[in-house]
C-alpha atoms as a PDB file:
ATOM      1  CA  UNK A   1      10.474  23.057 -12.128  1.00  0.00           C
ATOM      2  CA  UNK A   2      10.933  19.491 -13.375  1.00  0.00           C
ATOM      3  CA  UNK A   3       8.543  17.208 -14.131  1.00  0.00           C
ATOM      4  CA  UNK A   4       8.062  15.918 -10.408  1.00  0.00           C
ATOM      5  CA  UNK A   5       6.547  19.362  -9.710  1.00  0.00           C
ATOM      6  CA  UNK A   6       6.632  19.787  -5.721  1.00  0.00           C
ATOM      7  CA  UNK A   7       7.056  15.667  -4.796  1.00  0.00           C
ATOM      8  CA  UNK A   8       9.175  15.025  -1.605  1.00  0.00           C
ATOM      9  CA  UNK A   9      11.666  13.458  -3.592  1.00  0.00           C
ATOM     10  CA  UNK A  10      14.722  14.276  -5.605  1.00  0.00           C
ATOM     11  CA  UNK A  11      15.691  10.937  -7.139  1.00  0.00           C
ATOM     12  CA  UNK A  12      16.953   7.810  -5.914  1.00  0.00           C
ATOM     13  CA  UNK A  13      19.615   7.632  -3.270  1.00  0.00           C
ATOM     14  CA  UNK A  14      22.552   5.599  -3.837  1.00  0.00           C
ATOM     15  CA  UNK A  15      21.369   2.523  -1.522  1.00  0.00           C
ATOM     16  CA  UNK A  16      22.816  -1.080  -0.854  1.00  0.00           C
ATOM     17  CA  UNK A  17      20.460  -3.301  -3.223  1.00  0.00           C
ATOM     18  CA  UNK A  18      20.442  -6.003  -0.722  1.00  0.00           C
ATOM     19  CA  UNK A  19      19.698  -3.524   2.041  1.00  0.00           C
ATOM     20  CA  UNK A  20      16.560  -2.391  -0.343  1.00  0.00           C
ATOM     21  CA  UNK A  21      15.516  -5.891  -0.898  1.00  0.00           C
ATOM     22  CA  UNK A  22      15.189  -6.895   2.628  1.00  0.00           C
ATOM     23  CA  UNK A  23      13.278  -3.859   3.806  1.00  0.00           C
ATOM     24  CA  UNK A  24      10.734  -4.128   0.587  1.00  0.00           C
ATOM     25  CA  UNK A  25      10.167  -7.921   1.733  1.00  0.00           C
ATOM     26  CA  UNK A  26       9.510  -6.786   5.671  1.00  0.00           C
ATOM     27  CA  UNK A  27       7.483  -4.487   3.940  1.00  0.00           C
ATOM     28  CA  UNK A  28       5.155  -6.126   1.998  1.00  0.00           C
ATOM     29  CA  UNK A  29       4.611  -8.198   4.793  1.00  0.00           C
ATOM     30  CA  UNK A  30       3.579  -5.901   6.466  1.00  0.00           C
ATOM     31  CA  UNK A  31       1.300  -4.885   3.828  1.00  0.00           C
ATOM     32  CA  UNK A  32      -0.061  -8.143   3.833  1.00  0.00           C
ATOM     33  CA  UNK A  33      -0.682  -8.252   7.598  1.00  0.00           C
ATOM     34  CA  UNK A  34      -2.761  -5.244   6.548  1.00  0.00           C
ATOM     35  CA  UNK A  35      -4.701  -7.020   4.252  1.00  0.00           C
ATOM     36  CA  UNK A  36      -5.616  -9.769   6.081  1.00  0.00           C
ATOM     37  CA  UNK A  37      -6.554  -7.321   9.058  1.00  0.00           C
ATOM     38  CA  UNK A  38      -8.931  -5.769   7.159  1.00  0.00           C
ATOM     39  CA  UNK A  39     -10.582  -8.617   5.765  1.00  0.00           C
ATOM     40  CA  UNK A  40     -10.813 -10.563   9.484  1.00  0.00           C
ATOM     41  CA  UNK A  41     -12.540  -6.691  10.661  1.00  0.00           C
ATOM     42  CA  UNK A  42     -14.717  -5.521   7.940  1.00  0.00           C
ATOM     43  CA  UNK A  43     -15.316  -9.153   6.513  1.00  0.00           C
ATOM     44  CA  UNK A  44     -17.192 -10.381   9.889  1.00  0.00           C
ATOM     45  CA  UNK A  45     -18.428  -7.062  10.525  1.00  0.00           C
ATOM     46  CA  UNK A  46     -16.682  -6.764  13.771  1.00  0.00           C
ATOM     47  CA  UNK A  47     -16.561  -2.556  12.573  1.00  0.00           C
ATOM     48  CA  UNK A  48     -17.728  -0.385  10.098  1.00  0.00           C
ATOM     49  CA  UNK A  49     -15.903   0.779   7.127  1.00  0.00           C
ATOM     50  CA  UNK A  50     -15.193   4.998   8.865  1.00  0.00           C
ATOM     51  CA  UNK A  51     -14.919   3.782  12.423  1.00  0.00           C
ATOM     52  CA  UNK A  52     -12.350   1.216  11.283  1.00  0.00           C
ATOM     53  CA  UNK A  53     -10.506   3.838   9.345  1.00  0.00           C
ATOM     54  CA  UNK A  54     -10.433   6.524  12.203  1.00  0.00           C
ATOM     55  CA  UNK A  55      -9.436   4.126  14.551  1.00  0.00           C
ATOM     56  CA  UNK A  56      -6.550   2.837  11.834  1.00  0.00           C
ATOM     57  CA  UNK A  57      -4.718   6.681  10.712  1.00  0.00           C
ATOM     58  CA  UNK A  58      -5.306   7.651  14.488  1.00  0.00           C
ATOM     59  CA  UNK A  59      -3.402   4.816  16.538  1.00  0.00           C
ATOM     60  CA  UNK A  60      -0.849   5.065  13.514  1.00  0.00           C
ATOM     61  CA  UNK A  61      -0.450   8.848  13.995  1.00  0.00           C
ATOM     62  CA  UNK A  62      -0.075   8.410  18.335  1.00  0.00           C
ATOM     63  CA  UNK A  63       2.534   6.011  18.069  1.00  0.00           C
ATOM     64  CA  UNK A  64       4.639   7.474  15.159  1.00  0.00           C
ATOM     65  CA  UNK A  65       4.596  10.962  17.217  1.00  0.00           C
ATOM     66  CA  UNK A  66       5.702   8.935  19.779  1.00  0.00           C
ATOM     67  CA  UNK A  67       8.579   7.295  17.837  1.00  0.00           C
ATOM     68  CA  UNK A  68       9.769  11.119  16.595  1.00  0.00           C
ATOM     69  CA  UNK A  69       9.441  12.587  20.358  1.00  0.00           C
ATOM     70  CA  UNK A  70      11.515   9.634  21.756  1.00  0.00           C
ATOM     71  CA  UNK A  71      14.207  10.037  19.171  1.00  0.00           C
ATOM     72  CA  UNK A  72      14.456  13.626  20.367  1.00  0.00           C
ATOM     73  CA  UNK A  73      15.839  14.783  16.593  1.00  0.00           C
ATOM     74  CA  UNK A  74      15.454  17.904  15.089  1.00  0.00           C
ATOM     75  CA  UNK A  75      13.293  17.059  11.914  1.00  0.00           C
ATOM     76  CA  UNK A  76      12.470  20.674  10.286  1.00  0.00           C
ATOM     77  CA  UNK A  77      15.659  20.191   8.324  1.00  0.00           C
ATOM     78  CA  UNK A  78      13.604  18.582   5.464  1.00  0.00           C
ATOM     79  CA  UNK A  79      10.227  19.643   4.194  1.00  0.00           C
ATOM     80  CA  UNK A  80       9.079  16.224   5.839  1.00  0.00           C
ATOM     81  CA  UNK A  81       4.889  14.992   4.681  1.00  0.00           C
ATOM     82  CA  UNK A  82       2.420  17.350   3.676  1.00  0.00           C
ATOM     83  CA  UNK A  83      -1.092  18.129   3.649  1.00  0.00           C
ATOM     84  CA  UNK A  84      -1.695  16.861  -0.037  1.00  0.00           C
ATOM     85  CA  UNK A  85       0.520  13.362   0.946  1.00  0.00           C
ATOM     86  CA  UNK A  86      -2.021  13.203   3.988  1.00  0.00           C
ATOM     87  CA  UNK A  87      -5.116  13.665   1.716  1.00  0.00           C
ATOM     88  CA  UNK A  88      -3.520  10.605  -0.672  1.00  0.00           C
ATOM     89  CA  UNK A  89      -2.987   8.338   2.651  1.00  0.00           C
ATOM     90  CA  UNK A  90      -6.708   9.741   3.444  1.00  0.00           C
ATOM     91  CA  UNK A  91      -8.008   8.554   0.377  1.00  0.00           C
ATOM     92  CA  UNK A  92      -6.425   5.082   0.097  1.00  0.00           C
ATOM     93  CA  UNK A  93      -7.498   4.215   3.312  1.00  0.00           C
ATOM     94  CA  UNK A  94     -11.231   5.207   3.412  1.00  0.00           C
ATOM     95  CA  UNK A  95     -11.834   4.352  -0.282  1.00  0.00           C
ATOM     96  CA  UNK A  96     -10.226   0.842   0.521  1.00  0.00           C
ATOM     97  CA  UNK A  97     -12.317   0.514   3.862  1.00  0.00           C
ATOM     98  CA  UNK A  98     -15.770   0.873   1.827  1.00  0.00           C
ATOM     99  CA  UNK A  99     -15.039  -1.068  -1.328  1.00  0.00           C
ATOM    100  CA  UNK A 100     -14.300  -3.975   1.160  1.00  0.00           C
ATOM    101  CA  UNK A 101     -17.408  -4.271   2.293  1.00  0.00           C
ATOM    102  CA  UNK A 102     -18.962  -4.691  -1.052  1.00  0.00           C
ATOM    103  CA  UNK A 103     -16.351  -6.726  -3.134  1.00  0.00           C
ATOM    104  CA  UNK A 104     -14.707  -9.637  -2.398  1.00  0.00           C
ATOM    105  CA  UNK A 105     -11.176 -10.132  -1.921  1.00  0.00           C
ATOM    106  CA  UNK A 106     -10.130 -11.426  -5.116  1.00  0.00           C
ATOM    107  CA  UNK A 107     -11.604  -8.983  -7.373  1.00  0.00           C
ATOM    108  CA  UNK A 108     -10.706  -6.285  -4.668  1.00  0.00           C
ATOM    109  CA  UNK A 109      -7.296  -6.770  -4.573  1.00  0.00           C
ATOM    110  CA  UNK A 110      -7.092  -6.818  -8.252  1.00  0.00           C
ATOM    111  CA  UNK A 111      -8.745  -3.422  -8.830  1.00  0.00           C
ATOM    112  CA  UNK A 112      -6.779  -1.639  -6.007  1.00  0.00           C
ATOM    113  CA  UNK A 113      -3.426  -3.135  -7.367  1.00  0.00           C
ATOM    114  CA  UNK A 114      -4.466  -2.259 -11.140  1.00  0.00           C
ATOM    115  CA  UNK A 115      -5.178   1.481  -9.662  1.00  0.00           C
ATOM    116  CA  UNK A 116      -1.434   1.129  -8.180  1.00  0.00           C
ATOM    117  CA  UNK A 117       0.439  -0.356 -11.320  1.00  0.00           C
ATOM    118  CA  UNK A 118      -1.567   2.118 -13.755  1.00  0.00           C
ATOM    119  CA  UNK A 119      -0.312   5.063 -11.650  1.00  0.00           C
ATOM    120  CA  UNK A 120       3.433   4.553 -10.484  1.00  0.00           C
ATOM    121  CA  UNK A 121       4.379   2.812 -14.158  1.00  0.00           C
ATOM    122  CA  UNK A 122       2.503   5.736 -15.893  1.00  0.00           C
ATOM    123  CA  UNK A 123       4.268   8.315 -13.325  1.00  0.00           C
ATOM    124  CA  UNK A 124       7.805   6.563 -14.207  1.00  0.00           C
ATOM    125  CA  UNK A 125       7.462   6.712 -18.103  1.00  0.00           C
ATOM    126  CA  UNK A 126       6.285  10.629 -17.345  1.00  0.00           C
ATOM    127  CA  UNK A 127       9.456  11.363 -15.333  1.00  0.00           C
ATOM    128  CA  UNK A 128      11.438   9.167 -17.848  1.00  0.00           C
ATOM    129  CA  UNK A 129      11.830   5.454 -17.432  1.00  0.00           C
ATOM    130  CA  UNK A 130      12.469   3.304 -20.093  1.00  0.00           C
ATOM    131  CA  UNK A 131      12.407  -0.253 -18.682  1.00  0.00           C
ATOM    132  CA  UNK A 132      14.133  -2.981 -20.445  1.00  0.00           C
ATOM    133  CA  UNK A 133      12.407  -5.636 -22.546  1.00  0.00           C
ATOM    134  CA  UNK A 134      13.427  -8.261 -19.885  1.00  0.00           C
ATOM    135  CA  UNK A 135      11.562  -6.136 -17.267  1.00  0.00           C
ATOM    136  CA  UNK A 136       8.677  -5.502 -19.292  1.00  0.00           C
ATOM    137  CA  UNK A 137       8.388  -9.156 -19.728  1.00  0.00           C
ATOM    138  CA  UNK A 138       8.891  -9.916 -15.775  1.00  0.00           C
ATOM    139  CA  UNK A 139       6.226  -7.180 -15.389  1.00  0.00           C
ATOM    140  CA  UNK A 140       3.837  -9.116 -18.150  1.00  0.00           C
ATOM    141  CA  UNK A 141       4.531 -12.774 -16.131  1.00  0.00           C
ATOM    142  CA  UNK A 142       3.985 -11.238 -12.612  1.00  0.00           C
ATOM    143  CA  UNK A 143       0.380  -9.761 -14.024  1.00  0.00           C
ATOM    144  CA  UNK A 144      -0.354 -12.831 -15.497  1.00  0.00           C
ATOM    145  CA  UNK A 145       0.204 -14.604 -12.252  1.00  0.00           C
ATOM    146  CA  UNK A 146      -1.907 -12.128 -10.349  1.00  0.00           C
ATOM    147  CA  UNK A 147      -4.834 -12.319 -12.257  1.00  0.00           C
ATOM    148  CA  UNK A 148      -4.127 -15.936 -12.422  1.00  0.00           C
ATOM    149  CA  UNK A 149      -4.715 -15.706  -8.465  1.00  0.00           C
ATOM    150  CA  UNK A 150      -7.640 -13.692  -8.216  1.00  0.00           C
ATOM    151  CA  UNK A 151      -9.252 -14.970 -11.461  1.00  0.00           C
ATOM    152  CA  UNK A 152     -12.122 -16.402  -8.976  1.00  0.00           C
ATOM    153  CA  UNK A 153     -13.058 -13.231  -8.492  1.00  0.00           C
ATOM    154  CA  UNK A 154     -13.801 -12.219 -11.399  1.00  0.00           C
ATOM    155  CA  UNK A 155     -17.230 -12.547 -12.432  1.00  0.00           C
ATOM    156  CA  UNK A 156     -19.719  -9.174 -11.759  1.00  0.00           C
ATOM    157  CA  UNK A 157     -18.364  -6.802  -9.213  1.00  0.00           C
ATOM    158  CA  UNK A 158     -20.237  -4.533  -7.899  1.00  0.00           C
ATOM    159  CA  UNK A 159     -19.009  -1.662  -9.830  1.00  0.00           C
ATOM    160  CA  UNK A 160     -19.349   1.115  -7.267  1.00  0.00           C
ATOM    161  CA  UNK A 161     -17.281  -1.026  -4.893  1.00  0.00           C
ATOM    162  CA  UNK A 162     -14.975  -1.307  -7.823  1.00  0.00           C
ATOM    163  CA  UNK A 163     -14.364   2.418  -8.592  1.00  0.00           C
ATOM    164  CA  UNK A 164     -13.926   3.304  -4.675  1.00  0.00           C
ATOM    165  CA  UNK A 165     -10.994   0.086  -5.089  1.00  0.00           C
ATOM    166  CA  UNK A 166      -9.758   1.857  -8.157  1.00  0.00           C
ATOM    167  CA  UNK A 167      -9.446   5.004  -6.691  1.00  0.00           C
ATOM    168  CA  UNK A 168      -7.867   3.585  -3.188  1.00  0.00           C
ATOM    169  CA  UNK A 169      -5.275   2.115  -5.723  1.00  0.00           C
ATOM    170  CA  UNK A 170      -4.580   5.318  -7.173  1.00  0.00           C
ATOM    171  CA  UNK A 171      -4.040   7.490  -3.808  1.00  0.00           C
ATOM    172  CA  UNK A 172      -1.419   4.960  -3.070  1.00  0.00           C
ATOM    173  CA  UNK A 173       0.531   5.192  -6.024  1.00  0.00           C
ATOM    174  CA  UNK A 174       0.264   8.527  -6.304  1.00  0.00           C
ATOM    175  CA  UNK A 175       1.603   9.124  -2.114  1.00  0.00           C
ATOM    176  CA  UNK A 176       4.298   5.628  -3.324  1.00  0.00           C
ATOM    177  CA  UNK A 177       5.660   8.482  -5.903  1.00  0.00           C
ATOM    178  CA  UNK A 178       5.764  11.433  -3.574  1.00  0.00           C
ATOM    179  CA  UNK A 179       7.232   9.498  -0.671  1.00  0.00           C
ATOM    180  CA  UNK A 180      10.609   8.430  -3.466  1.00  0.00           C
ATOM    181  CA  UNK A 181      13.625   9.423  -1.815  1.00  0.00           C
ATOM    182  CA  UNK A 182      12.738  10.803   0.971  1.00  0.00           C
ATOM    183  CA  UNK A 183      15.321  11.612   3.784  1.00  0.00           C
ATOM    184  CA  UNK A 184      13.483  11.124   6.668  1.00  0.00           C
ATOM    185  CA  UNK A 185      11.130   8.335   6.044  1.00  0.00           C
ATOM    186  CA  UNK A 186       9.926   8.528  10.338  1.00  0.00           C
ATOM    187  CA  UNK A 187       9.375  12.199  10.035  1.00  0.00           C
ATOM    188  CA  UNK A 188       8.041  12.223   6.776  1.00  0.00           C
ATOM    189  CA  UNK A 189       5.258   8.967   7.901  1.00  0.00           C
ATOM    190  CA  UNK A 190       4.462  10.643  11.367  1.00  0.00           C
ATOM    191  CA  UNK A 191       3.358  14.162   9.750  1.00  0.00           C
ATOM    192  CA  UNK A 192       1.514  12.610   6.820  1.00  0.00           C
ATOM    193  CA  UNK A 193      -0.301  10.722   9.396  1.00  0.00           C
ATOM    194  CA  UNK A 194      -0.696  13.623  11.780  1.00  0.00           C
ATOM    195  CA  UNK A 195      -1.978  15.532   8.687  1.00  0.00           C
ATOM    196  CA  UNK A 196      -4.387  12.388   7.995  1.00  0.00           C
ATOM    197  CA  UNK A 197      -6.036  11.404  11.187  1.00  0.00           C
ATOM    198  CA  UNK A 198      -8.713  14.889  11.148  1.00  0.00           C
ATOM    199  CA  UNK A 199      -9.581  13.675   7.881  1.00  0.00           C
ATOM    200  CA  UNK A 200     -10.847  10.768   8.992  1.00  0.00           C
ATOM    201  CA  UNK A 201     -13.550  12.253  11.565  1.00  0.00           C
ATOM    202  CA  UNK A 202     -15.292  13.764   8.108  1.00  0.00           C
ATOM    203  CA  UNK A 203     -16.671  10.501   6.755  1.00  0.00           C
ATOM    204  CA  UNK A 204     -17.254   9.240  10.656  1.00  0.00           C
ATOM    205  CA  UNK A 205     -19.406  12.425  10.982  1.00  0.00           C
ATOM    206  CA  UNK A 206     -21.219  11.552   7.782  1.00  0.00           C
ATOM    207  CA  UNK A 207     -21.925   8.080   8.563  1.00  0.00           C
ATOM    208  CA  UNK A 208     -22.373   8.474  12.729  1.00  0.00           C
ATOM    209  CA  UNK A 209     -25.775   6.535  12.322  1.00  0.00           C
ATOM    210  CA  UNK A 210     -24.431   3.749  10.588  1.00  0.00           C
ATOM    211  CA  UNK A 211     -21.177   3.492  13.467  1.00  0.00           C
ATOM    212  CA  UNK A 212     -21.014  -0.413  14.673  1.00  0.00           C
ATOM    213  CA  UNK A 213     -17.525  -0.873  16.657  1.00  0.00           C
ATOM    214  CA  UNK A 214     -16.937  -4.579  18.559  1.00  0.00           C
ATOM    215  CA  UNK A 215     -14.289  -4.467  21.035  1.00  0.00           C
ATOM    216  CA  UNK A 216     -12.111  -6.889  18.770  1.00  0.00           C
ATOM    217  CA  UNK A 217     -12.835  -4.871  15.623  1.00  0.00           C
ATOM    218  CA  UNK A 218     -11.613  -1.651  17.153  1.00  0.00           C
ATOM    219  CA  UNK A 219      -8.437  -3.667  18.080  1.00  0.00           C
ATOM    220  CA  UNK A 220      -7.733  -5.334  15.067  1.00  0.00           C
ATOM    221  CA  UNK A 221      -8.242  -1.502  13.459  1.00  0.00           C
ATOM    222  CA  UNK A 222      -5.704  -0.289  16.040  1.00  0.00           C
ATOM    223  CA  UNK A 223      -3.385  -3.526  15.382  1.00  0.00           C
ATOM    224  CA  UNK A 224      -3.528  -2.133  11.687  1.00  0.00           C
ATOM    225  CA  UNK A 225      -2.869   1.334  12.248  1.00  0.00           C
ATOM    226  CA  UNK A 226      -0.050   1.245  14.977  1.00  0.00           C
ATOM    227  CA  UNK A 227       2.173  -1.392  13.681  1.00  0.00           C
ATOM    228  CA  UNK A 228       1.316  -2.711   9.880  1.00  0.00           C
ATOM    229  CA  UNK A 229       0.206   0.223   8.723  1.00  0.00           C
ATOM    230  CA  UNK A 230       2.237   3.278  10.741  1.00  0.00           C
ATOM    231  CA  UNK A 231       5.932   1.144  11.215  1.00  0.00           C
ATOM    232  CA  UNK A 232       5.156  -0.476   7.764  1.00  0.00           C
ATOM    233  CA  UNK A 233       5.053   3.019   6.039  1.00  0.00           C
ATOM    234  CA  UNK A 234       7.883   4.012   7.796  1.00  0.00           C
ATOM    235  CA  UNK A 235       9.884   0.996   6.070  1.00  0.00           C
ATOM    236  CA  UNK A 236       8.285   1.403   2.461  1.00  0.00           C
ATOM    237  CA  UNK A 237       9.586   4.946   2.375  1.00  0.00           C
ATOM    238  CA  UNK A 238      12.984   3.691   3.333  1.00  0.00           C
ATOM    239  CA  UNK A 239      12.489   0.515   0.418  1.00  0.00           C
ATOM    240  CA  UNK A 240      11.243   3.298  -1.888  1.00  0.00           C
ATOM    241  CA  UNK A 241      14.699   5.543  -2.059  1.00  0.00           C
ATOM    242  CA  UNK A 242      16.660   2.072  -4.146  1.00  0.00           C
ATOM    243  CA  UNK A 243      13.554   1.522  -6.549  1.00  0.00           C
ATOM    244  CA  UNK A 244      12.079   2.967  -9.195  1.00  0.00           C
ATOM    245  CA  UNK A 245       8.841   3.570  -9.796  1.00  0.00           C
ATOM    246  CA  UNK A 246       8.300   1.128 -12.301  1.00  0.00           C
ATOM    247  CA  UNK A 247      10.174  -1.677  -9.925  1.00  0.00           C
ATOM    248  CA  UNK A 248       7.956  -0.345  -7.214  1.00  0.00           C
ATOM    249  CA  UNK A 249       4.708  -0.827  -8.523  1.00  0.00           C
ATOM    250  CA  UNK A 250       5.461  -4.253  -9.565  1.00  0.00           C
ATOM    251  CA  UNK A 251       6.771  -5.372  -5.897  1.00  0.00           C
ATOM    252  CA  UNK A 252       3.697  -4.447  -4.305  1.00  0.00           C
ATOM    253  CA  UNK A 253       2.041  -7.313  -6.481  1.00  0.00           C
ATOM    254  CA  UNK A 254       3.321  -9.871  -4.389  1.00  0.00           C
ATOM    255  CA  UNK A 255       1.568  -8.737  -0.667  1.00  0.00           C
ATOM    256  CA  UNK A 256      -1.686  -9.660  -2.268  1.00  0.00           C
ATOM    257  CA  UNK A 257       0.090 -13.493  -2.992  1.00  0.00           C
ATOM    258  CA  UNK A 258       1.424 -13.146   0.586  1.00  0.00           C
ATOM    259  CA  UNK A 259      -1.608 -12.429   2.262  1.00  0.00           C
ATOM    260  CA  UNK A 260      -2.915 -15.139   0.413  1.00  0.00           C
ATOM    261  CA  UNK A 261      -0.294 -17.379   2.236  1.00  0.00           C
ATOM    262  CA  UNK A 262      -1.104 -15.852   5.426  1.00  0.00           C
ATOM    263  CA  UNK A 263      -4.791 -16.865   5.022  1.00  0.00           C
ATOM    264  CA  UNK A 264      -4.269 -20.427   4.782  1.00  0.00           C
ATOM    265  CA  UNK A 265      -1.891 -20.725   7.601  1.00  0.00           C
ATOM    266  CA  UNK A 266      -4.095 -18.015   9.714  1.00  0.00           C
ATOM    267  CA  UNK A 267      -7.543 -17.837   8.622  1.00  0.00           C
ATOM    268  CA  UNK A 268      -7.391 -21.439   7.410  1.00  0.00           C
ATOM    269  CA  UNK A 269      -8.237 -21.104   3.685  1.00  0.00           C
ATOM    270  CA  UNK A 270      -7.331 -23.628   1.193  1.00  0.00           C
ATOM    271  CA  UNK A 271      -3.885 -24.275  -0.250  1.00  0.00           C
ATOM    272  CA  UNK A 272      -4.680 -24.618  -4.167  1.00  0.00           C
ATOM    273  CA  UNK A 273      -3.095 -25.845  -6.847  1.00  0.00           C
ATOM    274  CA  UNK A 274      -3.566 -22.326  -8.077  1.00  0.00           C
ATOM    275  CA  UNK A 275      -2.024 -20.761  -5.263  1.00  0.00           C
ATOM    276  CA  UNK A 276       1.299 -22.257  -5.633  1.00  0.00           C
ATOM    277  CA  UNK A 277       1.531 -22.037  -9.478  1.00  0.00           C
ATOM    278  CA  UNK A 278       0.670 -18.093  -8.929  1.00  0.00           C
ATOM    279  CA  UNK A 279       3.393 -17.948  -6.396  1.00  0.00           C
ATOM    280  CA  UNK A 280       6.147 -18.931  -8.853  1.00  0.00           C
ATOM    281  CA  UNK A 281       4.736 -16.747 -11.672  1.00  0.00           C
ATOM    282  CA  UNK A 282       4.389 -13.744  -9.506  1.00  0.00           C
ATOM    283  CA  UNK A 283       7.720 -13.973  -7.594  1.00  0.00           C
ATOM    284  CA  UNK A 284       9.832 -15.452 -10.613  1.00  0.00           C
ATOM    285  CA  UNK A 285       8.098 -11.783 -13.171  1.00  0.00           C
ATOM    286  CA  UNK A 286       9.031  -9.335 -10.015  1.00  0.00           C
ATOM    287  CA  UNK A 287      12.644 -11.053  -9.618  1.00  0.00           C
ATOM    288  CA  UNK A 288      13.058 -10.293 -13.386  1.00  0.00           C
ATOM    289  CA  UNK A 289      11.555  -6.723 -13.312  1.00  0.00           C
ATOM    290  CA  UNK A 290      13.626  -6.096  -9.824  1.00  0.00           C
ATOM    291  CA  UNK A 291      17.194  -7.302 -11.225  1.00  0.00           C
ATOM    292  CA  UNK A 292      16.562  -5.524 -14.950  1.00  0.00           C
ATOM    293  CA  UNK A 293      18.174  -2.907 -15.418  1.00  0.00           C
ATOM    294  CA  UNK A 294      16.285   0.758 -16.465  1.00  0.00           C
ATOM    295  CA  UNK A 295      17.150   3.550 -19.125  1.00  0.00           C
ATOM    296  CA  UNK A 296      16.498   7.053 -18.741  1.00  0.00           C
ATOM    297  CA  UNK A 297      15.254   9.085 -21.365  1.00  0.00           C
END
């Protein structure tokens, strides 16, 4: 046994670089989307935090068993999702669902994204990656720009909003690493979901007296779940078999500047000075920690 244990993945595939950079992009879009979903639902209390969730994994689960039922394939060739990568998409979304509701967005997105960088770049020095200097400096300039964005934020969190972030961070770099190279990114995505949605009715159970749904929040929830979240998924896995984990954990930094974009044009916020000086540092660090080339030990 090797030092990825048991994780659905046995390396990178030899991928088109081009093909992997336009599938991360759609997919941290998507990510984005998800973002700014969650924020419009949980922000204007339109649904609570475990109704939001359950409605999210469930409609994602429903229409990715429908996607593997109409493609009428044989999947059981692979050893597609798991229980444990179920738990992790469990996690991130139910930790992330409460710390939104006391944290803002800025701070937030920092915490979760620190929980995601700590674990995939730990995990890729562990299995042995050894970026370059040049991509350790992109890494440095695309941090800087992030905090840079959400420095705002910054001032006295709520610190048990800010561990639940943390850990929501950490469940997704930690399913990110197990979902590396898999074969069947649509069969792996439907059965982690399939395995997820039960979890979900736990904490909904637990909080059934606090359970607030508005017509519009359940959709937006549903919005999330069946198409940014489920079809999203679905796409990172496919992104994920051309990066490593190191190159990984730094894309993701940029949905947080994209939903940023997103909110001016949709929810209008304000178009800073800020904003666009962020967007150059972040997408000019990940362009240099993308194209750099990795050792292996």
């Amino acid at each position: 046994m090797g030092k990825t244990g048991d994780l659905e993945t046995s390396g990178l595939m030899t991928v088109s670089p081009v093909r992997t950079g336009l599938i991360a992009a759609v997919t941290m879009v998507a990510f984005a989307f998800n973002s700014v979903i969650a924020r419009a639902a949980l922000g204007q209390d339109l649904i609570d935090p475990a109704s939001y969730t359950t409605i999210r994994m469930g409609s994602g689960a429903l229409v990715l068993f429908a996607i593997v039922a109409l493609a009428r394939k044989e999947r059981a060739r692979e050893k597609a999702g798991s229980w444990y990568s179920g738990f992790l998409l469990f996690t991130y979304a139910i930790f992330l669902s409460f710390a939104y509701v006391g944290i803002d967005t800025g701070i937030g997105a920092l915490v979760l994204f620190a929980g995601v960088q700590a674990t995939m770049i730990g995990f890729g020095l562990y299995a042995g990656e050894r970026p370059s200097a040049i991509a350790w400096i992109g890494n440095a300039i695309a941090i800087a720009g992030f905090v840079y964005l959400v420095s705002p934020g910054l001032s006295a969190p709520d610190p048990v909003a800010a561990i639940l972030m943390f850990i929501s961070g950490v469940a997704w770099g930690l399913y990110s690493v197990r979902g590396r190279g898999a074969a069947d990114p649509v069969g792996a995505t439907a059965k982690n979901f399939v395995y997820c949605a039960p979890m979900t009715l736990i904490p909904l159970v637990l909080f059934i007296g606090s359970i607030d749904i508005n017509p519009w929040g359940a959709l937006l929830a549903a919005l999330s779940g069946a198409v940014t979240s489920a079809l999203g998924y679905i796409l990172w896995y496919e992104a994920l078999k051309g990066l490593t984990s190191t190159k990984a954990a730094v894309l993701q930094l940029t949905a947080p500047l994209i939903a940023s974009f997103f909110g001016v044009i949709l929810l209008s916020e304000p178009a800073t000075l800020r904003l666009w000086l962020s967007a150059v540092l972040i997408t000019g660090g990940v362009a240099m920690a993308v194209l750099a080339r990795s050792r292996t030990a």
